[in-house]
PDB file of N, CA and C in Angstrom:
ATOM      1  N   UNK A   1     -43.869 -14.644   4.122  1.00  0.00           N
ATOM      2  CA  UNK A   1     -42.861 -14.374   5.112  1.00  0.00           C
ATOM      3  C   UNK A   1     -42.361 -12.939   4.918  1.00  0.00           C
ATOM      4  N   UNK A   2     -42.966 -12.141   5.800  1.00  0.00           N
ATOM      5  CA  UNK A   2     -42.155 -10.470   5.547  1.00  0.00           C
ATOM      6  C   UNK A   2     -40.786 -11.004   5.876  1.00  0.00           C
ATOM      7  N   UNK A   3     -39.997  -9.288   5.559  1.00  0.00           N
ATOM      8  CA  UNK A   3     -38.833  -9.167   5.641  1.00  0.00           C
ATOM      9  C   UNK A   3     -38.378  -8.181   5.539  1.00  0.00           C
ATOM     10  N   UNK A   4     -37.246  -7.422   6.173  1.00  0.00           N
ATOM     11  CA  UNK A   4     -36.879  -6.199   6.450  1.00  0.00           C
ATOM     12  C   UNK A   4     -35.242  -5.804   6.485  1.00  0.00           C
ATOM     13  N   UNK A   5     -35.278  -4.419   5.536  1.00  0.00           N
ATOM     14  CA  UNK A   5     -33.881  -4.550   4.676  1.00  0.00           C
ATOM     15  C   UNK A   5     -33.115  -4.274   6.309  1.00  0.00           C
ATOM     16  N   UNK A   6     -32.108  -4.820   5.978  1.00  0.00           N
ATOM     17  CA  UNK A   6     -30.646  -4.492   7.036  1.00  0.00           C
ATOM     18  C   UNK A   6     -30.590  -3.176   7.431  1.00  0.00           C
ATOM     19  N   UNK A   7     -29.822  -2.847   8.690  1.00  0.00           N
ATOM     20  CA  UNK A   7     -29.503  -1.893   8.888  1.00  0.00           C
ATOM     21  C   UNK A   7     -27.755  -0.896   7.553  1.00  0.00           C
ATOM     22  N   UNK A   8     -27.403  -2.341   7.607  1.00  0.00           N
ATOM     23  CA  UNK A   8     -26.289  -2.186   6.287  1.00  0.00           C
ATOM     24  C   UNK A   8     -26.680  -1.465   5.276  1.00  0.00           C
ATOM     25  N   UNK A   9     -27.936  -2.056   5.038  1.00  0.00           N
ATOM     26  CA  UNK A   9     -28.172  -1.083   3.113  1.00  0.00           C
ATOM     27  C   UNK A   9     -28.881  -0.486   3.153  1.00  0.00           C
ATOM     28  N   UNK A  10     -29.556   0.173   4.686  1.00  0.00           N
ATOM     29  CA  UNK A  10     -29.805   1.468   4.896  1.00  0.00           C
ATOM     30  C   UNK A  10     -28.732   2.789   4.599  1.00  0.00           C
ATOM     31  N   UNK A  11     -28.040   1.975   5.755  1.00  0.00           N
ATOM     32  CA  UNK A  11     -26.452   3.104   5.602  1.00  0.00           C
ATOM     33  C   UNK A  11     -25.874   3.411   4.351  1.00  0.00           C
ATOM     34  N   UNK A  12     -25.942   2.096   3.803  1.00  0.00           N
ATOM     35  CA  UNK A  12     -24.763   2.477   2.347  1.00  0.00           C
ATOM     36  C   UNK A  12     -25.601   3.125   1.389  1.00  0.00           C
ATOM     37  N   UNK A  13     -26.916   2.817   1.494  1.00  0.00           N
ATOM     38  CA  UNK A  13     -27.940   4.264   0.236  1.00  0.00           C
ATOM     39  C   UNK A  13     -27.459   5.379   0.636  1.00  0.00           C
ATOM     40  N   UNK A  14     -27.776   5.533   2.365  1.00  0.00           N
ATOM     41  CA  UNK A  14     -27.656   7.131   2.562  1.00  0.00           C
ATOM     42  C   UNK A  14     -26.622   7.524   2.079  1.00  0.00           C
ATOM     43  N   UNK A  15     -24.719   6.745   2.487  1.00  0.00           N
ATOM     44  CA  UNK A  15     -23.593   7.527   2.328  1.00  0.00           C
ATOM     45  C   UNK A  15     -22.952   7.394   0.868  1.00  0.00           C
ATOM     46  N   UNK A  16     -23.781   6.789  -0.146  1.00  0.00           N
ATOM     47  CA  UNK A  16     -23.425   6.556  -1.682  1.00  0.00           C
ATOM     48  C   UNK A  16     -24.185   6.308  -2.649  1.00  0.00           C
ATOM     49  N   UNK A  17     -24.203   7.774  -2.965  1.00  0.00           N
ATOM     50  CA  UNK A  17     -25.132   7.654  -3.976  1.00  0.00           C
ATOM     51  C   UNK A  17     -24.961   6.979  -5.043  1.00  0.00           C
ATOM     52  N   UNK A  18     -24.003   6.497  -5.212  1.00  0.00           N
ATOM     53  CA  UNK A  18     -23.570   5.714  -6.686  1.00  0.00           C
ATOM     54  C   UNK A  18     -24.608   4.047  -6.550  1.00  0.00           C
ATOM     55  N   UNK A  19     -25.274   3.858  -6.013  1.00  0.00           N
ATOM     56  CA  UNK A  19     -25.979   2.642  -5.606  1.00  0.00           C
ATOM     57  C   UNK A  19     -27.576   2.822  -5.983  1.00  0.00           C
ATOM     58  N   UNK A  20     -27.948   1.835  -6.548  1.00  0.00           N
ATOM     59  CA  UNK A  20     -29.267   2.076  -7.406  1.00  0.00           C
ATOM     60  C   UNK A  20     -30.109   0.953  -6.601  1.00  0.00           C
ATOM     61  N   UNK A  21     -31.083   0.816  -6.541  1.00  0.00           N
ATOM     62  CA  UNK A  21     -31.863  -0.299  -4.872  1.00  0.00           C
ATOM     63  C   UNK A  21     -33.036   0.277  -6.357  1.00  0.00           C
ATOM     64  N   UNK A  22     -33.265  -1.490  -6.095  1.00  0.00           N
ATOM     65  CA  UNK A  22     -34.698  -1.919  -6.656  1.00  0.00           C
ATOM     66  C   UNK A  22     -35.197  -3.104  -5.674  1.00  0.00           C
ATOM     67  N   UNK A  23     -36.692  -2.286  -4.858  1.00  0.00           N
ATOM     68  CA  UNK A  23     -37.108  -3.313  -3.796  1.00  0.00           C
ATOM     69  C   UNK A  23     -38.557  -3.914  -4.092  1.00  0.00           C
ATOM     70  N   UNK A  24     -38.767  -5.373  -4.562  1.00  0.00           N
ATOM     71  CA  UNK A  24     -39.737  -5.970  -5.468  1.00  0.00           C
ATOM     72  C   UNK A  24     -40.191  -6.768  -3.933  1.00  0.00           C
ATOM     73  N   UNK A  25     -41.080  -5.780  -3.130  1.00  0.00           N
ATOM     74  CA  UNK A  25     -42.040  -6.717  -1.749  1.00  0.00           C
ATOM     75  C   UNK A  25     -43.301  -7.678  -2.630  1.00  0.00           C
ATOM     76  N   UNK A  26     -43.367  -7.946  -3.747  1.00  0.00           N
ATOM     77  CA  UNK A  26     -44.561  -9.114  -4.139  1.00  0.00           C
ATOM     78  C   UNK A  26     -43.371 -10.728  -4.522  1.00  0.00           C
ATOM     79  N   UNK A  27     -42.116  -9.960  -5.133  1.00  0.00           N
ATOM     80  CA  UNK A  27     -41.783 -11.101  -5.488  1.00  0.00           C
ATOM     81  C   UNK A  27     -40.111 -11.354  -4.408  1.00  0.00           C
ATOM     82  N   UNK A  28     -40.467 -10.705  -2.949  1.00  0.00           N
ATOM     83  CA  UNK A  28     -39.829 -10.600  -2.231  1.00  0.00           C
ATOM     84  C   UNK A  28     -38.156 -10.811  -2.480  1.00  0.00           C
ATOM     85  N   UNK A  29     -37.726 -10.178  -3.188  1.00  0.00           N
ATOM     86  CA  UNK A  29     -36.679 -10.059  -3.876  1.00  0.00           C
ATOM     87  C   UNK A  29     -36.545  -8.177  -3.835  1.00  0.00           C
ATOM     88  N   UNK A  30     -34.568  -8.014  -3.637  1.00  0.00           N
ATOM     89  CA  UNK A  30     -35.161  -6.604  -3.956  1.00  0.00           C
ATOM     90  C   UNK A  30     -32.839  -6.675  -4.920  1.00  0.00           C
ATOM     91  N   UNK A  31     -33.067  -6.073  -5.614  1.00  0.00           N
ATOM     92  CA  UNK A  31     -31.824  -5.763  -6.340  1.00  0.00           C
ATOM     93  C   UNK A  31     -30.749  -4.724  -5.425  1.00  0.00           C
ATOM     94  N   UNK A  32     -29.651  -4.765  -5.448  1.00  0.00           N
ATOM     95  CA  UNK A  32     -28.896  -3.086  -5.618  1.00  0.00           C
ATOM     96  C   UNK A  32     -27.231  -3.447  -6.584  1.00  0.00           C
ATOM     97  N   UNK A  33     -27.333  -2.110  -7.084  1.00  0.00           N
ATOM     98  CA  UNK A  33     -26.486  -2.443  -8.173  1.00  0.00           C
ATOM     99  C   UNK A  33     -25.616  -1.045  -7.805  1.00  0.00           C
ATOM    100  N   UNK A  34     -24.748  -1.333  -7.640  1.00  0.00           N
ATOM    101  CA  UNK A  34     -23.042  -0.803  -7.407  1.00  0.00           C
ATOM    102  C   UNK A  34     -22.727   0.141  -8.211  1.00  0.00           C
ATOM    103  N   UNK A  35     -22.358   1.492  -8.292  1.00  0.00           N
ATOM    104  CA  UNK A  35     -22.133   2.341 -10.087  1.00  0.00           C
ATOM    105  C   UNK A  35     -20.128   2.232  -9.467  1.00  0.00           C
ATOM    106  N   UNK A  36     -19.200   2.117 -10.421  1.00  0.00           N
ATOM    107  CA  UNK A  36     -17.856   1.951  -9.985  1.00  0.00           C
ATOM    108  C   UNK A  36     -17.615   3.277 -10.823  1.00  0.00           C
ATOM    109  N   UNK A  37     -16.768   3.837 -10.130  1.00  0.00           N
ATOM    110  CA  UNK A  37     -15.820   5.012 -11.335  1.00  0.00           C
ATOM    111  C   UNK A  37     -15.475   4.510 -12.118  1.00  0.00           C
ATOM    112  N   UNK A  38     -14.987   4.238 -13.441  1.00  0.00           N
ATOM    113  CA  UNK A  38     -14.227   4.090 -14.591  1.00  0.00           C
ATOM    114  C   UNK A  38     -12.823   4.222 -13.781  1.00  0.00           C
ATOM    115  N   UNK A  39     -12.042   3.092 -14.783  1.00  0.00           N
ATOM    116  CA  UNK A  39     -10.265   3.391 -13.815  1.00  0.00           C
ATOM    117  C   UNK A  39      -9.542   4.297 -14.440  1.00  0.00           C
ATOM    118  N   UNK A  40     -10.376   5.274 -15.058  1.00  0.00           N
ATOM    119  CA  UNK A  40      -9.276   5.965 -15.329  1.00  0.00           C
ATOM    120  C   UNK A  40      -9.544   7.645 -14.572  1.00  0.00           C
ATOM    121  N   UNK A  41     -10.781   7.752 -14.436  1.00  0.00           N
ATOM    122  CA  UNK A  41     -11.166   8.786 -13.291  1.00  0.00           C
ATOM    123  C   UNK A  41     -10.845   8.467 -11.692  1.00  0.00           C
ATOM    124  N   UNK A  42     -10.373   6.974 -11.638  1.00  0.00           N
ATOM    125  CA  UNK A  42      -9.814   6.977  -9.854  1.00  0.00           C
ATOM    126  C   UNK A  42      -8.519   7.662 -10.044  1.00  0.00           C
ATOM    127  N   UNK A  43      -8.226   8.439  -8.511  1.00  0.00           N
ATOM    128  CA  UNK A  43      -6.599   8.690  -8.230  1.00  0.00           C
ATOM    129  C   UNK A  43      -6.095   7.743  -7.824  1.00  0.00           C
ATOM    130  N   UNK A  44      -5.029   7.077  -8.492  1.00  0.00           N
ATOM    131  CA  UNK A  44      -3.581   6.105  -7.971  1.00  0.00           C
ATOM    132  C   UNK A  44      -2.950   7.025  -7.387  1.00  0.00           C
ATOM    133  N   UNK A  45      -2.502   6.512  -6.259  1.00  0.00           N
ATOM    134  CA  UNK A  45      -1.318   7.121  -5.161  1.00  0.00           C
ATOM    135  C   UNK A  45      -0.226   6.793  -6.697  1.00  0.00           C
ATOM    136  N   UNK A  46       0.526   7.805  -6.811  1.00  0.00           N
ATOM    137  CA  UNK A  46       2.006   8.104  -7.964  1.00  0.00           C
ATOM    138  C   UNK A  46       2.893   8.049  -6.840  1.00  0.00           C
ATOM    139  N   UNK A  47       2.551   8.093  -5.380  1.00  0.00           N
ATOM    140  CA  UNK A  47       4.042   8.474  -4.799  1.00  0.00           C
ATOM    141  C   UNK A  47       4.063   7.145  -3.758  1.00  0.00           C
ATOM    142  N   UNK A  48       5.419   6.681  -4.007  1.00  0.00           N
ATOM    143  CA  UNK A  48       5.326   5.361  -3.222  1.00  0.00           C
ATOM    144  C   UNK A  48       5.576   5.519  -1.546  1.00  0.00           C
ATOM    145  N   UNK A  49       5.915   6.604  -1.209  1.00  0.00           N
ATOM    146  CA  UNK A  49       5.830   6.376   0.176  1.00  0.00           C
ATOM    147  C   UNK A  49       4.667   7.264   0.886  1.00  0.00           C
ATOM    148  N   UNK A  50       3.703   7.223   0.047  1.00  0.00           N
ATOM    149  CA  UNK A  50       2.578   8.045   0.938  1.00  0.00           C
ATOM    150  C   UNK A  50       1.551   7.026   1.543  1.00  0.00           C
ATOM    151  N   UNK A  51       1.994   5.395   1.084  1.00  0.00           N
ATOM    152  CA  UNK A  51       1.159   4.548   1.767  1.00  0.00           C
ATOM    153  C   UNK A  51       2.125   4.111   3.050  1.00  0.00           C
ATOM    154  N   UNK A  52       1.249   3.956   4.087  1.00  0.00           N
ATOM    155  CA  UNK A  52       1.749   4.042   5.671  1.00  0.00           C
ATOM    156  C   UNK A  52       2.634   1.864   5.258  1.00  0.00           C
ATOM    157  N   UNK A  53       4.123   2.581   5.522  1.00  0.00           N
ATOM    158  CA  UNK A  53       5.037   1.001   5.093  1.00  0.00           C
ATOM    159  C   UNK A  53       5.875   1.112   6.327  1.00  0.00           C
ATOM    160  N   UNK A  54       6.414   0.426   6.657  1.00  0.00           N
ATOM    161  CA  UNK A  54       7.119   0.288   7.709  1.00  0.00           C
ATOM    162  C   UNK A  54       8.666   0.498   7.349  1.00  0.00           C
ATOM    163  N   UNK A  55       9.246   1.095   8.321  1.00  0.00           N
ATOM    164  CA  UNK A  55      10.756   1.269   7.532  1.00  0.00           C
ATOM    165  C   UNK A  55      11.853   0.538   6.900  1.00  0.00           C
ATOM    166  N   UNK A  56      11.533  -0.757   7.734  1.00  0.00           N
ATOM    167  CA  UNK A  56      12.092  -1.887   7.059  1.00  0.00           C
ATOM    168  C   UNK A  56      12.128  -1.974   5.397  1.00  0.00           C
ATOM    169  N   UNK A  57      10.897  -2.135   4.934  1.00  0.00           N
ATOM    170  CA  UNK A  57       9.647  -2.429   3.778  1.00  0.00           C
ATOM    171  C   UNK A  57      10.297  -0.887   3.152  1.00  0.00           C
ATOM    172  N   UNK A  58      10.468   0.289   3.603  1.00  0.00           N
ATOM    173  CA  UNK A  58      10.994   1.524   2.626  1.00  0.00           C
ATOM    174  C   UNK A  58      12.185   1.191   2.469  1.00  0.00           C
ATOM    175  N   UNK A  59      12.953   0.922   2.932  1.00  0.00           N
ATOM    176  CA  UNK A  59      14.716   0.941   2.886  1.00  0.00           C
ATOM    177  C   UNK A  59      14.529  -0.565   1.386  1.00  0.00           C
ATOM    178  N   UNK A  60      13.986  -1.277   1.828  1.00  0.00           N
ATOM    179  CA  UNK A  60      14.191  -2.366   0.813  1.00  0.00           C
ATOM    180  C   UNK A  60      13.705  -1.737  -0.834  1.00  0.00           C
ATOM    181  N   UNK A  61      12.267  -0.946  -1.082  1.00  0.00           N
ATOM    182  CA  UNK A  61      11.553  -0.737  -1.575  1.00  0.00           C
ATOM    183  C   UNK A  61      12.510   0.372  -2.348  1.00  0.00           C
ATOM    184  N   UNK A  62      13.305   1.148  -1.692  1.00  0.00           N
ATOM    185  CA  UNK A  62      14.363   2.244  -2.208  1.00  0.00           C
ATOM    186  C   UNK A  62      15.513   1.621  -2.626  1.00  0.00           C
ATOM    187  N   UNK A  63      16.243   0.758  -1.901  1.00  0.00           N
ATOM    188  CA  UNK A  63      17.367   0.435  -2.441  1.00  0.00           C
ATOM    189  C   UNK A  63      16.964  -0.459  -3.674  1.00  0.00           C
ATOM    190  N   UNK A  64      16.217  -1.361  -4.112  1.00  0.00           N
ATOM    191  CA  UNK A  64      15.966  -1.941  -4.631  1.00  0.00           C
ATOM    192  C   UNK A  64      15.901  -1.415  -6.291  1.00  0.00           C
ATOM    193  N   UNK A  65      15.113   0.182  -6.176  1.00  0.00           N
ATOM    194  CA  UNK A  65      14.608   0.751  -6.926  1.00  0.00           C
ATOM    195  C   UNK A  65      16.140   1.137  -7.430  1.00  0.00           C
ATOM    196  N   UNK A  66      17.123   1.918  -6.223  1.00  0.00           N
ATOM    197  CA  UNK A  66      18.198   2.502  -6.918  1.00  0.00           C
ATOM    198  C   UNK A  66      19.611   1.977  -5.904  1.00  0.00           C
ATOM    199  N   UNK A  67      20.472   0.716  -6.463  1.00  0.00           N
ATOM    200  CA  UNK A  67      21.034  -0.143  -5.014  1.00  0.00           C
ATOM    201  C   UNK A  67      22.590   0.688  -4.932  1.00  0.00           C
ATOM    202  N   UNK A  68      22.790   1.676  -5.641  1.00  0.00           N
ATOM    203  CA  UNK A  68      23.709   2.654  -5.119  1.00  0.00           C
ATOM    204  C   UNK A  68      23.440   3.824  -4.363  1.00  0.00           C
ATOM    205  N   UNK A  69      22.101   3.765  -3.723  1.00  0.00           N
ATOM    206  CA  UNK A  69      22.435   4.690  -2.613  1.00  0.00           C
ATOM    207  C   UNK A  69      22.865   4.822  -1.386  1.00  0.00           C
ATOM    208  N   UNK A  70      23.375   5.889  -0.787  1.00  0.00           N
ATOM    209  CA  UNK A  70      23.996   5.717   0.503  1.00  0.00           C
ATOM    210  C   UNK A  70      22.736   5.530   1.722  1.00  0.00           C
ATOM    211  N   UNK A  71      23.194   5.258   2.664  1.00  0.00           N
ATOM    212  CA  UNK A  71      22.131   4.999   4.015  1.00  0.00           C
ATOM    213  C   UNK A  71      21.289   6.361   4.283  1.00  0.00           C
ATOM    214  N   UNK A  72      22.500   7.786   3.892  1.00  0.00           N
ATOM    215  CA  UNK A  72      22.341   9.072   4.297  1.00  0.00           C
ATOM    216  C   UNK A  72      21.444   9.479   2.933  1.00  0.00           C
ATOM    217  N   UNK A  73      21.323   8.880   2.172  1.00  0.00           N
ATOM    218  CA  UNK A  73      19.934   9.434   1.063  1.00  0.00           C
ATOM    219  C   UNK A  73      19.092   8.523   1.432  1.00  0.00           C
ATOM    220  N   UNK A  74      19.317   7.523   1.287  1.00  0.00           N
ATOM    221  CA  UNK A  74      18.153   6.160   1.971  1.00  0.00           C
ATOM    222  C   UNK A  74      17.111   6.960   2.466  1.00  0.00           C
ATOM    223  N   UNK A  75      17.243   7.575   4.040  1.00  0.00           N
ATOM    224  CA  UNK A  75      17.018   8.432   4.798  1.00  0.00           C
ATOM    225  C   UNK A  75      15.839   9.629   4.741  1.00  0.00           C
ATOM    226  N   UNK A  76      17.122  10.092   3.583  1.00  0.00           N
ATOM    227  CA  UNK A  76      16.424  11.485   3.267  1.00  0.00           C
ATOM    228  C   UNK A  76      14.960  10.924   2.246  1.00  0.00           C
ATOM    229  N   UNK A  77      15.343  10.046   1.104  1.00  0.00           N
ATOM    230  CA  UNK A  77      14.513   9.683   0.135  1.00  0.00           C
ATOM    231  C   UNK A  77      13.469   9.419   0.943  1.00  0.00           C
ATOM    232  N   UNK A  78      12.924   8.630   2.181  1.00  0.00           N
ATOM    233  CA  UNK A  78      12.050   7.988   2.947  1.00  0.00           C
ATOM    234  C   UNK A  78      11.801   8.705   3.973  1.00  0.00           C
ATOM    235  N   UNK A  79      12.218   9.814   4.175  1.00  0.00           N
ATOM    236  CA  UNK A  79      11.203  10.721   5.057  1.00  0.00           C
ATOM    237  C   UNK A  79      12.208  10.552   6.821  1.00  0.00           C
ATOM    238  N   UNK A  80      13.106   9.812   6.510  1.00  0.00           N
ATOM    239  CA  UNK A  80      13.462   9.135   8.495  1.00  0.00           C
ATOM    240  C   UNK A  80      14.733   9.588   8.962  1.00  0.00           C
ATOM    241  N   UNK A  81      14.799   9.236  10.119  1.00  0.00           N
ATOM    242  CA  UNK A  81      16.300   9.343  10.412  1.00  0.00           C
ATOM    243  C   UNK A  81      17.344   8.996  10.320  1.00  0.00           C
ATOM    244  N   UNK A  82      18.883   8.914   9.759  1.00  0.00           N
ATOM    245  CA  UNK A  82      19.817   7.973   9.129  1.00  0.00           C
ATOM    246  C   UNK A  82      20.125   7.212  10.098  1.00  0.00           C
ATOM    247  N   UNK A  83      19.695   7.153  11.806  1.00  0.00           N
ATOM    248  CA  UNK A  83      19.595   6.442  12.775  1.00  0.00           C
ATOM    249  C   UNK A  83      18.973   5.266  12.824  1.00  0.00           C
ATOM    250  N   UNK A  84      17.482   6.003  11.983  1.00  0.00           N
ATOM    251  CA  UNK A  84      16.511   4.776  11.869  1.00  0.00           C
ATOM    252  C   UNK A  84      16.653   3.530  10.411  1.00  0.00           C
ATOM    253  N   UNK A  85      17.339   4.282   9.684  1.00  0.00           N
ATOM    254  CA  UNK A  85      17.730   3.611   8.733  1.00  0.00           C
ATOM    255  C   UNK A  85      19.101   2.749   8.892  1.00  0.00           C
ATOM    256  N   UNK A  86      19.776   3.236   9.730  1.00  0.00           N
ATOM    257  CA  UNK A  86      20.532   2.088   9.799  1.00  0.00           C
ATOM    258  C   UNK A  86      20.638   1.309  10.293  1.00  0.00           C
ATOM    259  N   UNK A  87      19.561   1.443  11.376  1.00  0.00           N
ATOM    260  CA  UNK A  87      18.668   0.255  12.715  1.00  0.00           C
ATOM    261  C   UNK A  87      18.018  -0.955  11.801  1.00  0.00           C
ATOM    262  N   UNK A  88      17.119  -0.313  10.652  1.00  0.00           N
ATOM    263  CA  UNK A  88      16.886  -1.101   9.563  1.00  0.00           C
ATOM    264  C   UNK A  88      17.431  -2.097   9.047  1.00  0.00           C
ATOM    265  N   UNK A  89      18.407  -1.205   8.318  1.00  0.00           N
ATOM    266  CA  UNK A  89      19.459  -1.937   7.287  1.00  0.00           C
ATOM    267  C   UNK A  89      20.331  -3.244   8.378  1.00  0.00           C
ATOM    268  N   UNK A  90      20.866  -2.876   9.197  1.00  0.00           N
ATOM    269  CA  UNK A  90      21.434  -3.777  10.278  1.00  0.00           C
ATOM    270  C   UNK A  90      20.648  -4.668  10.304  1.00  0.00           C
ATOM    271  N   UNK A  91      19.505  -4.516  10.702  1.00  0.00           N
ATOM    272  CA  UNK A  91      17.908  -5.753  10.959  1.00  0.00           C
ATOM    273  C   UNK A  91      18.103  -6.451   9.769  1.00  0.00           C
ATOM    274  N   UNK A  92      17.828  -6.077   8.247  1.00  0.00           N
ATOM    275  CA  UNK A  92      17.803  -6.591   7.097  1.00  0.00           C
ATOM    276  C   UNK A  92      18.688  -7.129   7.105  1.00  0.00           C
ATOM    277  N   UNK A  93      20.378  -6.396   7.054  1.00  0.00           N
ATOM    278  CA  UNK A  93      21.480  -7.636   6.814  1.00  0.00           C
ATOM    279  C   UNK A  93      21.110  -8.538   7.258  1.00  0.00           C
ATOM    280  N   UNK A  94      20.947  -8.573   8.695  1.00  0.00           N
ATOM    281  CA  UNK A  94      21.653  -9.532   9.811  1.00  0.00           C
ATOM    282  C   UNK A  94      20.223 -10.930   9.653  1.00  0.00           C
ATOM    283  N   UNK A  95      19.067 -10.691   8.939  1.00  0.00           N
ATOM    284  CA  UNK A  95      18.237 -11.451   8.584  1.00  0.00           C
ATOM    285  C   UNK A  95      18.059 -12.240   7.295  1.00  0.00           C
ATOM    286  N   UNK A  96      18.951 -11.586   6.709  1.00  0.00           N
ATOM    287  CA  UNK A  96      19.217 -12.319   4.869  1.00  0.00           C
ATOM    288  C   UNK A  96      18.540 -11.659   3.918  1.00  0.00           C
ATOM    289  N   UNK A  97      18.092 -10.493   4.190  1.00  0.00           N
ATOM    290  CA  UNK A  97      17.288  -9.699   3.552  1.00  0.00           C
ATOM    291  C   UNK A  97      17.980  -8.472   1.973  1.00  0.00           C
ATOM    292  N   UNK A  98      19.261  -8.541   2.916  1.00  0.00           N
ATOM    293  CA  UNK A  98      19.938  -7.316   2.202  1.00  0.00           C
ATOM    294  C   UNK A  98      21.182  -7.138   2.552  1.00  0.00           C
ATOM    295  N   UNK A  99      22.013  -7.251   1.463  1.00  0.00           N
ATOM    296  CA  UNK A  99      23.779  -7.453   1.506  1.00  0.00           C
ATOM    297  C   UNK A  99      24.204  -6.177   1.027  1.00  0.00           C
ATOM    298  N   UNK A 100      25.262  -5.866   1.330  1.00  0.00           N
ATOM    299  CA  UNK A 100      25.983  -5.102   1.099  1.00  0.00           C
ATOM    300  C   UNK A 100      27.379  -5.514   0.130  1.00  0.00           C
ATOM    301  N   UNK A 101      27.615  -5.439  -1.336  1.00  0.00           N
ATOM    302  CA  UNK A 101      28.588  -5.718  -2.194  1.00  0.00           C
ATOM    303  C   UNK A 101      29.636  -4.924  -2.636  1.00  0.00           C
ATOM    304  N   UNK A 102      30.632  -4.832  -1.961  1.00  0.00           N
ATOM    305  CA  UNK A 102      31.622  -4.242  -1.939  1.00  0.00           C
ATOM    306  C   UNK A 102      33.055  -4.388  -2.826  1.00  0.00           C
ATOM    307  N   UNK A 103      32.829  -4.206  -4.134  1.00  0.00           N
ATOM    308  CA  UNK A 103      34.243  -4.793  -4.855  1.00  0.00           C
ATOM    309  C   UNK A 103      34.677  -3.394  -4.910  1.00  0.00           C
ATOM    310  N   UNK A 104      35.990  -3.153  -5.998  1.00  0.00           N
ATOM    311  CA  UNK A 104      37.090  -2.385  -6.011  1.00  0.00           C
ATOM    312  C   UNK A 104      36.688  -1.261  -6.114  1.00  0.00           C
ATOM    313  N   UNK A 105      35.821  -0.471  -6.616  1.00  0.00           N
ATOM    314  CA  UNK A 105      35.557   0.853  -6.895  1.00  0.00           C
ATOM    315  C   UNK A 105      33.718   1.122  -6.700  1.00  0.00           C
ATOM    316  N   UNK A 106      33.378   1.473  -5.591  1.00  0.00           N
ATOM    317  CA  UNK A 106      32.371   1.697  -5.299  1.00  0.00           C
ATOM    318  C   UNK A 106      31.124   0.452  -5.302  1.00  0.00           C
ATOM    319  N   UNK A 107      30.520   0.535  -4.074  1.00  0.00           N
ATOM    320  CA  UNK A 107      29.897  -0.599  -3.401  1.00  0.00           C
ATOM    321  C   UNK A 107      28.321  -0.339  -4.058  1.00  0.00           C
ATOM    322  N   UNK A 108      27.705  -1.325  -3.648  1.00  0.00           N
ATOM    323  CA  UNK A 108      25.993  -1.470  -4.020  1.00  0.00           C
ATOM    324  C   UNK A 108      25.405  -2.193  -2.551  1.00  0.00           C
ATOM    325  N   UNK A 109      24.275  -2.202  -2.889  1.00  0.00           N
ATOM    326  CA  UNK A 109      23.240  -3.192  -2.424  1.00  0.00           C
ATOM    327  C   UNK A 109      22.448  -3.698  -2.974  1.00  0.00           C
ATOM    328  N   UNK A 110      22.267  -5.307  -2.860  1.00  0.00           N
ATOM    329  CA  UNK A 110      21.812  -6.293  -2.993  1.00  0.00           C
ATOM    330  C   UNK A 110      19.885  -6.396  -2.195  1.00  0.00           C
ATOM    331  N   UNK A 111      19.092  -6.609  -2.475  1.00  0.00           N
ATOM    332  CA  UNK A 111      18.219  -7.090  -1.953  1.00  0.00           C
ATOM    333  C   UNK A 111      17.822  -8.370  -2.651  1.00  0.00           C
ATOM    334  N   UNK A 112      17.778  -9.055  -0.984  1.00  0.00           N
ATOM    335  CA  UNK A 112      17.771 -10.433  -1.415  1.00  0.00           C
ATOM    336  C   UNK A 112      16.060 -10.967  -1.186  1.00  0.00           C
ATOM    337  N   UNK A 113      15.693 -12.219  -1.882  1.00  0.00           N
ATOM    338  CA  UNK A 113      14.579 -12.295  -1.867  1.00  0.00           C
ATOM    339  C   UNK A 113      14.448 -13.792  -0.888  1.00  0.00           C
ATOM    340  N   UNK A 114      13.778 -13.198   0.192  1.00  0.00           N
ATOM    341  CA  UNK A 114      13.660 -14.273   1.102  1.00  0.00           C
ATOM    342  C   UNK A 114      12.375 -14.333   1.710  1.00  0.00           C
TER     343      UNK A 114
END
């Protein structure tokens, strides 16, 4: 019974070379073996908002990290508008997401886990 490699592992030889293809047509079998970087030669993203998050998901992700900041660093820390952040934060309260704790001498935030 012939047989004929994919159009798939055509493509992926050409665009990666890290892939080793052993093609055995007598014992109609053919190998390919994967080469991975080592984890310590990949780049990790270090900066947490360079992955595409939604603003909701930053405001939580920031306050969380530091729950005395104001809306107006919130903001700045996350790249947005203190408009859009407080469109947010409003959404979050008003969903159970994120309180606002207000005793005698300077307030926090709470993120709640829901």
């Amino acid at each position: 019974m012939p047989y004929h490699l994919g159009s798939g592992i055509k493509r992926a030889l050409d665009k990666w070379s890290e892939i080793d293809f052993l093609d055995d047509h007598d014992g109609c079998l053919f190998t390919a073996t994967v080469h991975r970087k080592p984890l310590e030669d990949l780049k990790l993203v270090g900066d947490l908002y360079k992955t595409p998050v939604k603003t909701p998901g930053l405001v939580l992700m920031t306050l969380k990290a530091n729950p005395y900041l104001t809306l107006a660093e919130v903001a700045e820390t996350v790249g947005k508008s203190l408009s859009v952040v407080e469109r947010a934060a409003a959404n979050l309260v008003r969903t159970g997401k994120l309180k606002y704790v207000v005793p005698k001498k300077g307030g926090h935030w709470e993120v709640l886990d829901k």
